[in-house]
N, C-alpha and C. Protein backbone atom coordinates (compact mmCIF):
# COMPACT_ATOMS: atom_id res chain seq x y z
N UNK A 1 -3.16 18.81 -8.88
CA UNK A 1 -2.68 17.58 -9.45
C UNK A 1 -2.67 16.50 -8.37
N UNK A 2 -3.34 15.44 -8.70
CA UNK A 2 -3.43 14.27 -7.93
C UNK A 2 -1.62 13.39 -8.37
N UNK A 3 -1.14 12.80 -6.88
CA UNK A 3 -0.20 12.31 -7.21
C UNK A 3 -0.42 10.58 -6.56
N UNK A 4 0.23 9.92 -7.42
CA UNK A 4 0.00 8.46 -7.41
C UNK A 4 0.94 7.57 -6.98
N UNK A 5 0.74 6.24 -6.85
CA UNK A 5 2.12 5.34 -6.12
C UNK A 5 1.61 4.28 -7.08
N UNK A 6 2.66 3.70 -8.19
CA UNK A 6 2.67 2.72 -8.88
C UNK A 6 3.63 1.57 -8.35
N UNK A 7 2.84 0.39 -8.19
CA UNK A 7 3.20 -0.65 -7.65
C UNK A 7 3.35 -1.74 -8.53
N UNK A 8 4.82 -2.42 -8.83
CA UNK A 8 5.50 -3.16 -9.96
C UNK A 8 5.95 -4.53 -9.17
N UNK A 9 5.73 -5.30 -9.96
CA UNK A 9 6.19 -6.94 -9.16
C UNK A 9 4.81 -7.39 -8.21
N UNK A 10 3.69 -7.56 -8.86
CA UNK A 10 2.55 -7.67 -7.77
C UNK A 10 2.37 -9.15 -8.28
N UNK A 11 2.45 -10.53 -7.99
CA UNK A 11 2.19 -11.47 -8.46
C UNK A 11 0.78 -11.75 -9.50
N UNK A 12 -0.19 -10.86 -9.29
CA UNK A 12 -1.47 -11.12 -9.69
C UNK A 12 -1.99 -9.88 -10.68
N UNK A 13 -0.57 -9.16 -10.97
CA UNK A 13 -0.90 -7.71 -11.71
C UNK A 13 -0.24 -7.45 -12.29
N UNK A 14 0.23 -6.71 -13.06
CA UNK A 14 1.07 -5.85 -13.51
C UNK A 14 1.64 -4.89 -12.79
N UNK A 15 0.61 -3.80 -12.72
CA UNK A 15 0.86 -2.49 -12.00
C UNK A 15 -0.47 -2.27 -11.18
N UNK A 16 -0.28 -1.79 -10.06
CA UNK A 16 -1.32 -0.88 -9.41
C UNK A 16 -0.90 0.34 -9.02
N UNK A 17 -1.76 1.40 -9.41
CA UNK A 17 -2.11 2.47 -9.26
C UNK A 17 -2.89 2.96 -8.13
N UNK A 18 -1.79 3.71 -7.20
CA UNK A 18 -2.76 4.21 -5.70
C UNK A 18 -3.01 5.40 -5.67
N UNK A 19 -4.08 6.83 -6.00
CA UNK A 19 -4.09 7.63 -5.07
C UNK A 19 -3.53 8.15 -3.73
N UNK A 20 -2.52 9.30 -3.81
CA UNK A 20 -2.11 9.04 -2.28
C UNK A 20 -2.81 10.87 -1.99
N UNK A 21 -3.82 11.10 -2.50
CA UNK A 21 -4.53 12.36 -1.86
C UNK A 21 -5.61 11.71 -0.56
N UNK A 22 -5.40 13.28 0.49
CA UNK A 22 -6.55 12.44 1.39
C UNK A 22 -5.85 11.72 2.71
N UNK A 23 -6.56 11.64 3.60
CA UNK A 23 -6.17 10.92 4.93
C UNK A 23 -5.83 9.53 4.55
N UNK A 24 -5.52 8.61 5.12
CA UNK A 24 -4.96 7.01 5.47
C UNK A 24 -5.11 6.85 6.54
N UNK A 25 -5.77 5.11 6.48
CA UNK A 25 -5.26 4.51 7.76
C UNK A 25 -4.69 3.58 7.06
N UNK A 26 -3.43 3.00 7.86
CA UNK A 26 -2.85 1.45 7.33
C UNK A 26 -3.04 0.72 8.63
N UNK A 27 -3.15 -0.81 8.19
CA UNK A 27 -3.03 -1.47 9.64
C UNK A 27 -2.97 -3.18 9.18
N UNK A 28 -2.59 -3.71 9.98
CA UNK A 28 -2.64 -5.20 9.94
C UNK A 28 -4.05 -5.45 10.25
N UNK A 29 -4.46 -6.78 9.88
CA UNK A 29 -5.93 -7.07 10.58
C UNK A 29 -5.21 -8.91 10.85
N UNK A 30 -4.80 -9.55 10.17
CA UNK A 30 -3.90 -10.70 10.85
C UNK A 30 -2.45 -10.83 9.74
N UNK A 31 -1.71 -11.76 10.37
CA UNK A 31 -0.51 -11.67 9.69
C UNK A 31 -0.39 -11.87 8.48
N UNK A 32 -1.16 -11.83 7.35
CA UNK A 32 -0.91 -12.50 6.49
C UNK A 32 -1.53 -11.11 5.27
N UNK A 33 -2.26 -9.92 6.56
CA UNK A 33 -3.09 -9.28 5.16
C UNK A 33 -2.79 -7.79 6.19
N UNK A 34 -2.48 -6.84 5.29
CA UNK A 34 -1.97 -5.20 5.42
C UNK A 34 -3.23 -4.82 4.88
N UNK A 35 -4.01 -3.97 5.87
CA UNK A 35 -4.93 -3.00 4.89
C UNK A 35 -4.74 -1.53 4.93
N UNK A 36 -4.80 -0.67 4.03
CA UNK A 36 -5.00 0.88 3.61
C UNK A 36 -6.88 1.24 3.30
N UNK A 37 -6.94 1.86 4.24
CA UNK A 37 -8.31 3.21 3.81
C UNK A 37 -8.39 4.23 3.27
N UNK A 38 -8.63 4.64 2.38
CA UNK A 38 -8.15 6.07 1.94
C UNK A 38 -8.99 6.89 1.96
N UNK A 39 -9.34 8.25 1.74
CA UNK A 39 -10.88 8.97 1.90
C UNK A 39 -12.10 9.13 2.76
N UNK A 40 -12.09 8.05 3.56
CA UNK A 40 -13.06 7.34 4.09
C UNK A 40 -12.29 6.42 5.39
N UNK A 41 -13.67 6.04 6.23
CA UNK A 41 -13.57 4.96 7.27
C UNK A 41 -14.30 4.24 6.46
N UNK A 42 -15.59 4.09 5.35
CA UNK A 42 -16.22 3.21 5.14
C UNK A 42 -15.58 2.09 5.24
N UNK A 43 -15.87 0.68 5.64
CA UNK A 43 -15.20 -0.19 5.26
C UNK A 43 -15.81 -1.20 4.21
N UNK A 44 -16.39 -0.76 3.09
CA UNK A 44 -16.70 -1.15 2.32
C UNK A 44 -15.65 -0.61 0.72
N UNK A 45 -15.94 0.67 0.60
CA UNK A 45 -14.97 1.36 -0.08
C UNK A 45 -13.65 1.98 -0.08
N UNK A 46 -12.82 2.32 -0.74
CA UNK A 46 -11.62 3.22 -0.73
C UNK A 46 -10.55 2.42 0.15
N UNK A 47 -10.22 0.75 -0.33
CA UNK A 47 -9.74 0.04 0.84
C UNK A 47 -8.50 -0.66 -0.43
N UNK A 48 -7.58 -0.96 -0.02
CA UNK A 48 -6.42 -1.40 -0.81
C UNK A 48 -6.17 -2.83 0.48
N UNK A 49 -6.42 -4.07 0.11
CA UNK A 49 -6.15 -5.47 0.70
C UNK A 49 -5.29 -5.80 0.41
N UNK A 50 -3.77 -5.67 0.95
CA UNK A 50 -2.60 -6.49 0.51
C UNK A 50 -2.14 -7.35 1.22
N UNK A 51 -2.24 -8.81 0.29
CA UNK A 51 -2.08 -9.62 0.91
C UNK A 51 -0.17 -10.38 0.59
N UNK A 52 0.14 -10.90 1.72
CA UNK A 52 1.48 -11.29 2.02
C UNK A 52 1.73 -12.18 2.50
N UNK A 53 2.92 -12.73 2.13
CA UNK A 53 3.79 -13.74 3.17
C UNK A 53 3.51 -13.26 4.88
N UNK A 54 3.23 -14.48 5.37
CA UNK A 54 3.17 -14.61 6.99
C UNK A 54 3.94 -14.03 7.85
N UNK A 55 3.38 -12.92 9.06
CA UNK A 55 4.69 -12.49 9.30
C UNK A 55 4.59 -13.04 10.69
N UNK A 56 5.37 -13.14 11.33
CA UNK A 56 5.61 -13.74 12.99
C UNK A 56 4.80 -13.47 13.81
N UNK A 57 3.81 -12.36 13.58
CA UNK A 57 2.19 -11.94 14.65
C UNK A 57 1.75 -11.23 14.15
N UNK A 58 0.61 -10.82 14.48
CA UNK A 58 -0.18 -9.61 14.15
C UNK A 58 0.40 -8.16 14.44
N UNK A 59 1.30 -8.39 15.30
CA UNK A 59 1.74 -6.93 15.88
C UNK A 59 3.01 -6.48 15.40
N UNK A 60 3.07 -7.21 14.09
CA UNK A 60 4.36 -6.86 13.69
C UNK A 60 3.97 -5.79 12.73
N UNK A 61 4.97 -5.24 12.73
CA UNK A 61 4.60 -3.57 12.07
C UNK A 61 5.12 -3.51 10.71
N UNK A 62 6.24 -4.47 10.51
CA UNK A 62 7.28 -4.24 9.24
C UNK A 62 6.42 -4.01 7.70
N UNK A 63 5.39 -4.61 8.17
CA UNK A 63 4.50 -3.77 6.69
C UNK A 63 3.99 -3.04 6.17
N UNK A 64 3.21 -2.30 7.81
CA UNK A 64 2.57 -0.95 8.00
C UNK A 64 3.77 0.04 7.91
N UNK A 65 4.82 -0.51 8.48
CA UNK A 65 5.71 0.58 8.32
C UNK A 65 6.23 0.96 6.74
N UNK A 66 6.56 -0.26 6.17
CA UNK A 66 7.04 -0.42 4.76
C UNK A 66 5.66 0.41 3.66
N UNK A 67 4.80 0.06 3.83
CA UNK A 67 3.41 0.99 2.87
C UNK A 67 3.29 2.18 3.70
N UNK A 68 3.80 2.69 4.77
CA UNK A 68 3.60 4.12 5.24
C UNK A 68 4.59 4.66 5.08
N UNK A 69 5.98 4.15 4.90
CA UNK A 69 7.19 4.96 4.00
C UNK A 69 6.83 5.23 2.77
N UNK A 70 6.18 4.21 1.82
CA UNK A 70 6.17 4.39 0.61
C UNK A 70 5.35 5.77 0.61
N UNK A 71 4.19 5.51 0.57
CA UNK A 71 3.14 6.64 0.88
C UNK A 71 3.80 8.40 1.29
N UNK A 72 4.59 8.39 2.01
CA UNK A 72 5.53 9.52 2.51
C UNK A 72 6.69 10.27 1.35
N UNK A 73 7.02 8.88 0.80
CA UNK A 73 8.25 9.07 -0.15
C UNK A 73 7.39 9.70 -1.11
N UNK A 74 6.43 9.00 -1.77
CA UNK A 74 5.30 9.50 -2.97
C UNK A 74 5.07 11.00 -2.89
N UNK A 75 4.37 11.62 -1.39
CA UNK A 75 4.25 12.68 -0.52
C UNK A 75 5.22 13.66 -1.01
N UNK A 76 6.97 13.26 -1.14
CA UNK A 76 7.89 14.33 -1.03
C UNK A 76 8.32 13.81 -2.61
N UNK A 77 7.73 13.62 -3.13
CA UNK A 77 8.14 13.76 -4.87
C UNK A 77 7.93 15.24 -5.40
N UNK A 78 8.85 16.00 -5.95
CA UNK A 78 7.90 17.06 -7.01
C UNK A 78 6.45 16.78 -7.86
N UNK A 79 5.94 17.94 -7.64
CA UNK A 79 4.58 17.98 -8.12
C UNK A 79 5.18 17.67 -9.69
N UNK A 80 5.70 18.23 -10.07
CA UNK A 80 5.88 18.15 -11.68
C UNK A 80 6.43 16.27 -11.93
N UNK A 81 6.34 15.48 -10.58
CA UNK A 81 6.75 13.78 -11.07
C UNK A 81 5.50 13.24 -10.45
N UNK A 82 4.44 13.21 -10.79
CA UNK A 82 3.39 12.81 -10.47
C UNK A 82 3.57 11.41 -9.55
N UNK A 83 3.77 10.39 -10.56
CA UNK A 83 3.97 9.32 -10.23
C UNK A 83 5.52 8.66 -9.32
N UNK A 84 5.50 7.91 -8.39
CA UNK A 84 6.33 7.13 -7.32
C UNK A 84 6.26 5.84 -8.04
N UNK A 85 7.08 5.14 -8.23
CA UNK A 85 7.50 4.05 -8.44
C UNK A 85 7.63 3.47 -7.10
N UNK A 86 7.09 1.98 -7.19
CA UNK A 86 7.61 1.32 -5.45
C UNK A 86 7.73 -0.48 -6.26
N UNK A 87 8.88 -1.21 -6.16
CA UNK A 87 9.14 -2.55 -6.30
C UNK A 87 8.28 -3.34 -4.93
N UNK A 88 7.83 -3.87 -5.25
CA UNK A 88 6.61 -5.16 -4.11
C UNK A 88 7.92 -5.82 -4.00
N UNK A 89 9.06 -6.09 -4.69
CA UNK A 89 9.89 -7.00 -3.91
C UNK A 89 10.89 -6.38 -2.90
N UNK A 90 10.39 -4.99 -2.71
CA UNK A 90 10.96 -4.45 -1.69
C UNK A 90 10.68 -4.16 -0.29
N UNK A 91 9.56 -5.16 -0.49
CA UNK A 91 8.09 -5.20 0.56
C UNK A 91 9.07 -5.93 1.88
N UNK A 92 8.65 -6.04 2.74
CA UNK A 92 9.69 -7.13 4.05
C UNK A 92 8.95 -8.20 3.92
N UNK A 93 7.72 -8.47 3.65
CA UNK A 93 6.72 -10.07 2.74
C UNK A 93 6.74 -10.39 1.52
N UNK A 94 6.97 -11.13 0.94
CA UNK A 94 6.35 -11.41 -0.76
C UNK A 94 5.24 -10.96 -0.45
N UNK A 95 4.70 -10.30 -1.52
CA UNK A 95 3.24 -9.81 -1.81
C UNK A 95 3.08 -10.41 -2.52
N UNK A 96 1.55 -11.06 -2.82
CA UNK A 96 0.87 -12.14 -3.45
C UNK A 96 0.08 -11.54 -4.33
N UNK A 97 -0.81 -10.18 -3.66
CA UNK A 97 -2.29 -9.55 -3.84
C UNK A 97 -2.30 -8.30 -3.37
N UNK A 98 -2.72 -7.30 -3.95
CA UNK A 98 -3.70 -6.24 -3.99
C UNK A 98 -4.97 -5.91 -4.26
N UNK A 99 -5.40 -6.18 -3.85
CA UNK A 99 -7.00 -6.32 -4.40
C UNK A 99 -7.98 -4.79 -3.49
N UNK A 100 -8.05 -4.22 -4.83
CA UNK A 100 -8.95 -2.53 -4.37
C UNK A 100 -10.45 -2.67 -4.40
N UNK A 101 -10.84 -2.21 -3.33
CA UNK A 101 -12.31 -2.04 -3.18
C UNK A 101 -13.25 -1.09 -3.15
């Protein structure tokens, strides 16, 4: 059983639906955008772009950290609760965007 992370309060969505089977990378690329890899290094595919409120530098972590808790919490759910619930307004940025590639 594949288990998932549903993401509620996305300004530009409803819900998104993440896969959390499989390796990750998360990382900042500048302050304003969090990326996830999943499956893959391609950087064309298997890429989750979340974009956010500005954070004070690039080297601030509070988001990578915040989507690599979630991801963990999802991780230690019972198999029999497939799905993780996660509020975007619980993000440390307003989230604006998710956009999957």
């Amino acid at each position: 059983m594949v288990k998932f992370i549903k993401v509620n309060g996305i300004a530009s969505r409803e819900v998104l639906i993440i896969p959390t089977k499989n390796m990750m990378q998360i990382s900042t690329s500048d302050t304003t955008t969090t990326i996830v890899r999943y499956r893959t290094s391609n950087t064309d595919i298997n890429i989750l772009v979340i974009t956010h409120a500005a954070m004070s530098s690039s080297s601030n972590t509070a988001m990578s950290d915040w989507v690599t808790k979630q991801f963990i919490a999802a991780g230690q759910q019972p198999w029999s609760q497939p799905m993780y619930n996660v509020q975007a307004s619980d993000a440390p940025y307003l989230i604006s965007n998710i956009q999957v590639n």
